[in-house]
C-alpha atoms as a PDB file:
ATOM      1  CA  UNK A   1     -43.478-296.662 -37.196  1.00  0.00           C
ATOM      2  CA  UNK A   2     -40.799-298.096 -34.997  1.00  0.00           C
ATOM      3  CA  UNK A   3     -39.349-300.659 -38.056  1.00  0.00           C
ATOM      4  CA  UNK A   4     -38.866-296.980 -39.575  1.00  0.00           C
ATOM      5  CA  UNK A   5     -37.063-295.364 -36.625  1.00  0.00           C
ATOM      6  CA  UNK A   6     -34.992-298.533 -36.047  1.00  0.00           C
ATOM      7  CA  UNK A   7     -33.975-298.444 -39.744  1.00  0.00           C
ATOM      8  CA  UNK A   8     -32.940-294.548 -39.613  1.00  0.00           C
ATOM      9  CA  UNK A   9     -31.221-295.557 -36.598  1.00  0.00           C
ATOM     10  CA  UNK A  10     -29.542-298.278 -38.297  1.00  0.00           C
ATOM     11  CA  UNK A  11     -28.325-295.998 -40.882  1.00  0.00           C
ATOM     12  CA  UNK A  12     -27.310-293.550 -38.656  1.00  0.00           C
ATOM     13  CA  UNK A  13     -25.138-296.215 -36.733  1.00  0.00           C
ATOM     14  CA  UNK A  14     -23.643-297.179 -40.123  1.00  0.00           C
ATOM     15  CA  UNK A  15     -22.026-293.699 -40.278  1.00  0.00           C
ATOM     16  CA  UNK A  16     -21.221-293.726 -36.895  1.00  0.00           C
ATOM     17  CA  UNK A  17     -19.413-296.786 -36.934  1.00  0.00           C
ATOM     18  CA  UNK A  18     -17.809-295.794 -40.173  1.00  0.00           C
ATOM     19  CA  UNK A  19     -16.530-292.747 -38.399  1.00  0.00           C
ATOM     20  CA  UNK A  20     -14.977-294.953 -35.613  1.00  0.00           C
ATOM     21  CA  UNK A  21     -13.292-296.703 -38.172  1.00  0.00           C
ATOM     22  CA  UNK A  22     -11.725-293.858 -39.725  1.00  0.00           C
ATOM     23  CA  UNK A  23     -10.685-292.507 -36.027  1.00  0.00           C
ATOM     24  CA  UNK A  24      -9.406-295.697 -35.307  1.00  0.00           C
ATOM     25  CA  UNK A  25      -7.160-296.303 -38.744  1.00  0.00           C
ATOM     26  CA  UNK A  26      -5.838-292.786 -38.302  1.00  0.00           C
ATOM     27  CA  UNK A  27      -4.284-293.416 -34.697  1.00  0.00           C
ATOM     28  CA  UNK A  28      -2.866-296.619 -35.779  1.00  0.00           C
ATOM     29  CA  UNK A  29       0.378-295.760 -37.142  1.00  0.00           C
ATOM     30  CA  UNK A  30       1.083-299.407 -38.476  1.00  0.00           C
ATOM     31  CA  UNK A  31      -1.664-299.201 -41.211  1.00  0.00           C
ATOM     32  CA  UNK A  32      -0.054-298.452 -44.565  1.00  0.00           C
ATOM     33  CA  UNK A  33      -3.189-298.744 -46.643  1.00  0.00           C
ATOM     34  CA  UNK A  34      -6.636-298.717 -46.173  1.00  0.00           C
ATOM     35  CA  UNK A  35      -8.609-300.660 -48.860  1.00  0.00           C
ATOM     36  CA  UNK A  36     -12.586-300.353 -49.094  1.00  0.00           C
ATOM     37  CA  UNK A  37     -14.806-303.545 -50.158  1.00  0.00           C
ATOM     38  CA  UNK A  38     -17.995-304.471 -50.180  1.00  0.00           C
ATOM     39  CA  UNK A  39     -19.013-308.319 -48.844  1.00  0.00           C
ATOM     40  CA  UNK A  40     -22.278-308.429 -51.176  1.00  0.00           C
ATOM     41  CA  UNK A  41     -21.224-309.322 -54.803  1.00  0.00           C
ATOM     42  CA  UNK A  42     -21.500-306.659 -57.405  1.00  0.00           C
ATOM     43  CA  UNK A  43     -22.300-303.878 -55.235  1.00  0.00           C
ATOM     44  CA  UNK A  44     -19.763-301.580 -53.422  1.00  0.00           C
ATOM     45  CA  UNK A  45     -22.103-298.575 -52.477  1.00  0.00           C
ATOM     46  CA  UNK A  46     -25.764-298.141 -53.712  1.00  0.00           C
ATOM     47  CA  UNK A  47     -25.860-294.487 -52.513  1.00  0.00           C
ATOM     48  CA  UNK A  48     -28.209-293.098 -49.525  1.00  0.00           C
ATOM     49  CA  UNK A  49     -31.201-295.603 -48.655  1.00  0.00           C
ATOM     50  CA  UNK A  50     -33.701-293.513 -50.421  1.00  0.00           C
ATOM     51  CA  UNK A  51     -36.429-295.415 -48.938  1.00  0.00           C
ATOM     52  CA  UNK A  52     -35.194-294.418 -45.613  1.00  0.00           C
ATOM     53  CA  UNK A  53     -34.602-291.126 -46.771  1.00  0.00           C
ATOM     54  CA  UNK A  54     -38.391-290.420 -47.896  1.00  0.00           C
ATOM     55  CA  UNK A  55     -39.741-291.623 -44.275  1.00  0.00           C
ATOM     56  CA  UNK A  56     -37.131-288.803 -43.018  1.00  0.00           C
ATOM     57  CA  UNK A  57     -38.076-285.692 -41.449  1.00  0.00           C
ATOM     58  CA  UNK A  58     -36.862-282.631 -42.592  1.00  0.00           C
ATOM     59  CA  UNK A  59     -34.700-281.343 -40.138  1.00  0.00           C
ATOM     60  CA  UNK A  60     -32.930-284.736 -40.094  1.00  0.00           C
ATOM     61  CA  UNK A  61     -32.044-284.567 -43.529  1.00  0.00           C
ATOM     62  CA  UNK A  62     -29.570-282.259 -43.499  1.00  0.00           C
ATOM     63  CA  UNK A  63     -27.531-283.246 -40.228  1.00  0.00           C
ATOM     64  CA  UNK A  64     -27.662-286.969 -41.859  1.00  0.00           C
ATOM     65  CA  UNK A  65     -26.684-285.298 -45.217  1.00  0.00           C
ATOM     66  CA  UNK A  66     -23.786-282.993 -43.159  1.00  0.00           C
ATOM     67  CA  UNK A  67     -22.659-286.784 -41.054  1.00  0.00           C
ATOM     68  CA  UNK A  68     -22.228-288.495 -44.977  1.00  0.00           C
ATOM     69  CA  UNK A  69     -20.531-285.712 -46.421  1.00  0.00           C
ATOM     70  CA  UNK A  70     -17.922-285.608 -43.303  1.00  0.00           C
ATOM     71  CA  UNK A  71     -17.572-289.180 -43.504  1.00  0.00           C
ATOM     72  CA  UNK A  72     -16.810-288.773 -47.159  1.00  0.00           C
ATOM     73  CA  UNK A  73     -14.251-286.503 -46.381  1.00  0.00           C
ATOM     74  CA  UNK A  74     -12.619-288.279 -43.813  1.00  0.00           C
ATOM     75  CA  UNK A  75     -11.838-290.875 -46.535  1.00  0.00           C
ATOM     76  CA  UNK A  76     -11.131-288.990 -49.248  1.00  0.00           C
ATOM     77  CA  UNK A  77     -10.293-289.692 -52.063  1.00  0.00           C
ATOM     78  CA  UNK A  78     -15.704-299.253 -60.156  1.00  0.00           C
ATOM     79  CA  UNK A  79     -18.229-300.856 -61.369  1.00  0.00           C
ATOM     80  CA  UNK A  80     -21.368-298.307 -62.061  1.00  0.00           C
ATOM     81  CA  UNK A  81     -21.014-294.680 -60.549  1.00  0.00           C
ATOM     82  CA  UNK A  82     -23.021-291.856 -61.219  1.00  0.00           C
ATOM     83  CA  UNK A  83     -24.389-288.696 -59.498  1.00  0.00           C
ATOM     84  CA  UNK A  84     -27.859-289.291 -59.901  1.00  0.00           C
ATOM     85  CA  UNK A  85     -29.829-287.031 -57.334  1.00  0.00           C
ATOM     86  CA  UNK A  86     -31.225-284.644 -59.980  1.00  0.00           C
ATOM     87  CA  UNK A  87     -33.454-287.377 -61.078  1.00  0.00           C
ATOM     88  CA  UNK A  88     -35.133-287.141 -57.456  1.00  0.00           C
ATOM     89  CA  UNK A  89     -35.166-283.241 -57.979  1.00  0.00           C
ATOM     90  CA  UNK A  90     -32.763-282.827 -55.236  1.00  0.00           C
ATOM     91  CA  UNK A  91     -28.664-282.466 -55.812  1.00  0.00           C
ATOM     92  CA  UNK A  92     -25.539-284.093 -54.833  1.00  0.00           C
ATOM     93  CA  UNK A  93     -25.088-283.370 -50.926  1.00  0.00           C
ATOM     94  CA  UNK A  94     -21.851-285.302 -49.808  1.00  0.00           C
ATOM     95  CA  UNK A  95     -19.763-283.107 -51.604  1.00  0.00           C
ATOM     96  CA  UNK A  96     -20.214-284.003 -55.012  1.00  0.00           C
ATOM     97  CA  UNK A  97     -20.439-281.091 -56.265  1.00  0.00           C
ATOM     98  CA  UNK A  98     -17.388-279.491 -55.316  1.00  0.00           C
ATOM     99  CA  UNK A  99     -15.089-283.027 -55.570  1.00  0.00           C
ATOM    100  CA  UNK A 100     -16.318-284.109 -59.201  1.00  0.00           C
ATOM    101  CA  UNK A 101     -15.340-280.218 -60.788  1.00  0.00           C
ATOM    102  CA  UNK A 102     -12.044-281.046 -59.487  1.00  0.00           C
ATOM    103  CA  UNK A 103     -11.408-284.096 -60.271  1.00  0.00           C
ATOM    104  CA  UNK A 104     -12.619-284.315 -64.054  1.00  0.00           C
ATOM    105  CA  UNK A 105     -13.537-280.222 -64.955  1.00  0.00           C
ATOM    106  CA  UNK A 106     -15.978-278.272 -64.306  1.00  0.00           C
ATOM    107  CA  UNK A 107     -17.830-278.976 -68.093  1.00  0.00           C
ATOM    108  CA  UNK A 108     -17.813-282.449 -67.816  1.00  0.00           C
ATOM    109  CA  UNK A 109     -19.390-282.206 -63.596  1.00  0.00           C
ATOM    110  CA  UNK A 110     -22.124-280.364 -64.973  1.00  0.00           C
ATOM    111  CA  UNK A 111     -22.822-282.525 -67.475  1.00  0.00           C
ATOM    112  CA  UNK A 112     -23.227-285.821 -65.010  1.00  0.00           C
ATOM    113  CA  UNK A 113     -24.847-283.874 -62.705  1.00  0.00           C
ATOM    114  CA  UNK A 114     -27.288-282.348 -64.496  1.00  0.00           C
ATOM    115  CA  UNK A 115     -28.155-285.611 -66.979  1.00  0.00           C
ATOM    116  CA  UNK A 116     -28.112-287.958 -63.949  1.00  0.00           C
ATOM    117  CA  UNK A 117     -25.409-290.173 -65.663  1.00  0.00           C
ATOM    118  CA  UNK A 118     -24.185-293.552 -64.869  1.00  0.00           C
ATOM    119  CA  UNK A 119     -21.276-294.220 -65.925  1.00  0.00           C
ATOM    120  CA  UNK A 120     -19.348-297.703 -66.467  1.00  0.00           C
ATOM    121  CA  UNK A 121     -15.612-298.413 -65.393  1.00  0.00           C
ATOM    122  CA  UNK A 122     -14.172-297.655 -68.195  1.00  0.00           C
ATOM    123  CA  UNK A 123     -15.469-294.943 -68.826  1.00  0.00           C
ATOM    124  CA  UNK A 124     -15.063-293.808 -65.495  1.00  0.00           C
ATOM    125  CA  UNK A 125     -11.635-293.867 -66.524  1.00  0.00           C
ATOM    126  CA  UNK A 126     -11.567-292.366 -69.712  1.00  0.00           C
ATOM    127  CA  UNK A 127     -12.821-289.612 -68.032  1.00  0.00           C
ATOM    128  CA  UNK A 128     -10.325-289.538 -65.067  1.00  0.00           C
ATOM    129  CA  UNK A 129     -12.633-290.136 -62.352  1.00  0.00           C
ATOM    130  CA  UNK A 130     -10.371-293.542 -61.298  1.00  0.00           C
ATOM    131  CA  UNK A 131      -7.582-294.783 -61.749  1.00  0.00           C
ATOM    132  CA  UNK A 132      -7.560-297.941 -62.753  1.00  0.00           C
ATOM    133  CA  UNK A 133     -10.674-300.052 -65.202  1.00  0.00           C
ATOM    134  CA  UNK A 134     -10.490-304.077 -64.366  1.00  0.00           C
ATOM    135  CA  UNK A 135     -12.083-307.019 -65.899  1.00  0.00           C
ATOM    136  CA  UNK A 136     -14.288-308.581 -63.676  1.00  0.00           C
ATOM    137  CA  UNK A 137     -12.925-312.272 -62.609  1.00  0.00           C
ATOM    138  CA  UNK A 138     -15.014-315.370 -61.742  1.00  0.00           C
ATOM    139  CA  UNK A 139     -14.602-315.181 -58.088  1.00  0.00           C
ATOM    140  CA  UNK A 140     -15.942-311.518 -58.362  1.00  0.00           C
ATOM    141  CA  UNK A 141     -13.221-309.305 -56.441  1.00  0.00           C
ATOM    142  CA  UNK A 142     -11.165-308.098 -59.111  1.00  0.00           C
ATOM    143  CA  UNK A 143     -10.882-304.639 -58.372  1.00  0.00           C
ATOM    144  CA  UNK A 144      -9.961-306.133 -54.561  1.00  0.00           C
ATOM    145  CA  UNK A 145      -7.094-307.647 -56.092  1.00  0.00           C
ATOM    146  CA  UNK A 146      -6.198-305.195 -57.914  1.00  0.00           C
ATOM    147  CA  UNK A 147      -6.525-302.489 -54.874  1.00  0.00           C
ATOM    148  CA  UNK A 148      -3.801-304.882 -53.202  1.00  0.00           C
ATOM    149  CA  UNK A 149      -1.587-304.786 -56.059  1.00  0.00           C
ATOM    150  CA  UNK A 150      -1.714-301.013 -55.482  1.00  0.00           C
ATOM    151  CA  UNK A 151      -1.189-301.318 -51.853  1.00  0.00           C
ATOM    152  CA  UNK A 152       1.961-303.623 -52.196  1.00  0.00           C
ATOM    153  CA  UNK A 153       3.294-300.914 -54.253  1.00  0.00           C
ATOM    154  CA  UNK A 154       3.000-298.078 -51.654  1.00  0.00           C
ATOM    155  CA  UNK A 155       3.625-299.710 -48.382  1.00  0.00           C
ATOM    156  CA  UNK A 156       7.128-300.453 -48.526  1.00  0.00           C
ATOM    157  CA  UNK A 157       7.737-296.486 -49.289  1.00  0.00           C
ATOM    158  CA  UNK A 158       8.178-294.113 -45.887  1.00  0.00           C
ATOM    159  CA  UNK A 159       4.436-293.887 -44.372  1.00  0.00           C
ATOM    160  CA  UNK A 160       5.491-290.219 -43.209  1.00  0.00           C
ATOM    161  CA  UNK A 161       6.152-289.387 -46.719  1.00  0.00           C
ATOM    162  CA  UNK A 162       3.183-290.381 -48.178  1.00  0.00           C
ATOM    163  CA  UNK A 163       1.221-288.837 -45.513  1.00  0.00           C
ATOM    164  CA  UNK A 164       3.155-285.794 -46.380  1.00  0.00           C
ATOM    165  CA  UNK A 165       2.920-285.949 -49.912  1.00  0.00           C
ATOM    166  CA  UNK A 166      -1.520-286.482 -50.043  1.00  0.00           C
ATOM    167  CA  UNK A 167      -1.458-283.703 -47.487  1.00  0.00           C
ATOM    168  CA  UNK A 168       0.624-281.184 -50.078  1.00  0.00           C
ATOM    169  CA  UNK A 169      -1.618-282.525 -53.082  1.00  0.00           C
ATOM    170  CA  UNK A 170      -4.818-282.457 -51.382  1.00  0.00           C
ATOM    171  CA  UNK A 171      -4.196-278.728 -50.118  1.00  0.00           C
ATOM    172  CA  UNK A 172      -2.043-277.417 -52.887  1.00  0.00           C
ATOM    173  CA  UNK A 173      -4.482-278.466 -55.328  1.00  0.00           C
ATOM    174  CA  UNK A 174      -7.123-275.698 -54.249  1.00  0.00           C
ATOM    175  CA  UNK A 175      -4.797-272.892 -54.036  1.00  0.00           C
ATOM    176  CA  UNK A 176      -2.954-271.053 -57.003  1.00  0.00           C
ATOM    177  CA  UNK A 177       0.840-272.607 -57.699  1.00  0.00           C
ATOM    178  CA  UNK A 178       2.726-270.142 -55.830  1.00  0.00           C
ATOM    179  CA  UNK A 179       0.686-271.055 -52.526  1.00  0.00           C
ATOM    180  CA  UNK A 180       0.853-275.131 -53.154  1.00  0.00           C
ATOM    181  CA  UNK A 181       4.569-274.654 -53.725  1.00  0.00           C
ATOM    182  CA  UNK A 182       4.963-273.273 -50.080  1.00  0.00           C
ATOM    183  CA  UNK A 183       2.672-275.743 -48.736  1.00  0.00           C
ATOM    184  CA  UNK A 184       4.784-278.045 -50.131  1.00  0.00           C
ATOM    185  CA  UNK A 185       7.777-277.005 -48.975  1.00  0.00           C
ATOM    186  CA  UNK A 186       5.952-276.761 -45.297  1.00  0.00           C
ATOM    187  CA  UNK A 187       5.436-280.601 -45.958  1.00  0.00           C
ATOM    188  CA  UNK A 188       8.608-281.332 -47.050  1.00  0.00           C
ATOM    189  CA  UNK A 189      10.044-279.539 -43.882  1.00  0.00           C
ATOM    190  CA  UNK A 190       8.245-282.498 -41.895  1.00  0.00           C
ATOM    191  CA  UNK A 191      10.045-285.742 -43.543  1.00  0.00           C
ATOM    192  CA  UNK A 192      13.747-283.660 -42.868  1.00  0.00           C
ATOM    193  CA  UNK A 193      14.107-284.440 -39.166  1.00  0.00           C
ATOM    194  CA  UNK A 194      12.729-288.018 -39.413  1.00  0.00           C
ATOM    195  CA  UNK A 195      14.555-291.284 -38.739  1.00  0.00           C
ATOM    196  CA  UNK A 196      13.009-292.603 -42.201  1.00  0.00           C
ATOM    197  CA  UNK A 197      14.707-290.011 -44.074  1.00  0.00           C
ATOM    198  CA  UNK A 198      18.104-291.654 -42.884  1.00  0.00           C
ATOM    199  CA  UNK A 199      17.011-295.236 -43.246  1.00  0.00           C
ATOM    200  CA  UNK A 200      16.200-294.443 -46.295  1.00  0.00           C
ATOM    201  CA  UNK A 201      19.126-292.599 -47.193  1.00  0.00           C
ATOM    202  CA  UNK A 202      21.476-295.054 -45.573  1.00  0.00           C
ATOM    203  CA  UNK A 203      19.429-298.245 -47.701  1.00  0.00           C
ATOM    204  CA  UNK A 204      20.393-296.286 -50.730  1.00  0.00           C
ATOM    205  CA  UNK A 205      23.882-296.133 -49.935  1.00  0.00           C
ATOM    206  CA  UNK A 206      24.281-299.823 -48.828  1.00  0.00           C
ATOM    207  CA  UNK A 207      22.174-300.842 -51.546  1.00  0.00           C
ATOM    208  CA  UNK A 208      19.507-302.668 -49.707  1.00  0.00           C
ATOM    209  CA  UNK A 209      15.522-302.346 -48.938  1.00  0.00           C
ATOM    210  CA  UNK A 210      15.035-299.602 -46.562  1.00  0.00           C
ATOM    211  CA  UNK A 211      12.919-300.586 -43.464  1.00  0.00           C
ATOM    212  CA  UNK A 212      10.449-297.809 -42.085  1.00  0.00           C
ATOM    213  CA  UNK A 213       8.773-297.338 -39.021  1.00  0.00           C
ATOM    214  CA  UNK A 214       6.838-293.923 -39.598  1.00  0.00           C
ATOM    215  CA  UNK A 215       9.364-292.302 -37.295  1.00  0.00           C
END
């Protein structure tokens, strides 16, 4: 009885510290990118500790269910992925259902969802669901590598702007056009009076790398 409570708790402090994280990234103004990796070779995330999870009572479920889906959110957004809780005749709870539609269709959601699917890398995306498919290496962090290669490409560009630009796709793209077009131009209203736009402007001119602060 107490290895189970200590291992709930464990889990528990895993979101918790996750959360802190998060918190911690988003004050720091001179992170650019935020990259995700797993230490233990060919696994990133095995889902919810199930075993935990049975041992559970029921009113913890769904505050520990409501903790993972915020946490989820908070970093919104290879190998093997799948939605898989049908099989355990329960259903996605972190927000899977309502990300997946939108990212690959509503047809093709129900269709993982309701067959349990796992799905490899590449046809992950085939399907849209990522980005980018790599061949695994010998030293086992390809996709790491690859997930720098990304961030070398975005950090040099003006952090405001980014931030600006995920905020105007992330919210545009659950309203109709005519509503992400103003929230866009509310976002684009925010980059004006910053000292990036000029650097940026002035690097142009002078024909040099611009050098942003996030200011």
């Amino acid at each position: 009885m107490l290895t189970d409570i200590f291992l709930l708790l464990l889990e528990n402090f895993f979101v918790f510290q996750m959360f802190e994280a998060v918190e911690d990234i988003k004050k720091n103004k001179k992170v650019r990118s935020v990259i995700l990796c797993s230490l233990v070779p060919g696994i990133f995330c095995a889902g919810a500790d199930l075993k935990e999870r049975a041992k559970m009572h029921q009113s913890e479920v769904g505050p520990f269910v409501s903790k993972a889906r915020a946490l989820i959110t908070e970093l919104a957004n290879t190998a093997k992925m799948g939605l898989v809780e049908t099989k355990l005749a329960i259903i996605p709870g972190a927000g899977g259902t309502q990300r997946l539609p939108r990212v690959i269709g509503v047809s093709l959601a129900k269709e993982l969802i309701f067959a349990a699917r796992v799905v490899d890398g590449t046809q992950a995306q085939q399907m849209g669901l990522v980005s980018h498919s790599v061949e695994q290496n010998d030293s086992g962090d390809a996709a790491y590598l690859r997930a720098l290669e990304l961030s070398r490409e975005i950090n040099p560009q003006g952090p405001i702007a980014i931030r600006m630009a995920k905020l105007a796709i992330n919210q545009g793209i659950e309203v109709d056009l005519s509503t992400g077009l103003a929230i866009e131009e509310a976002c684009y209203s925010q980059v004006i009076p910053t000292k990036d736009r000029l650097e940026g402007l002035a690097a142009f001119k002078e024909k040099r790398q611009p050098q942003y602060k996030g200011e």
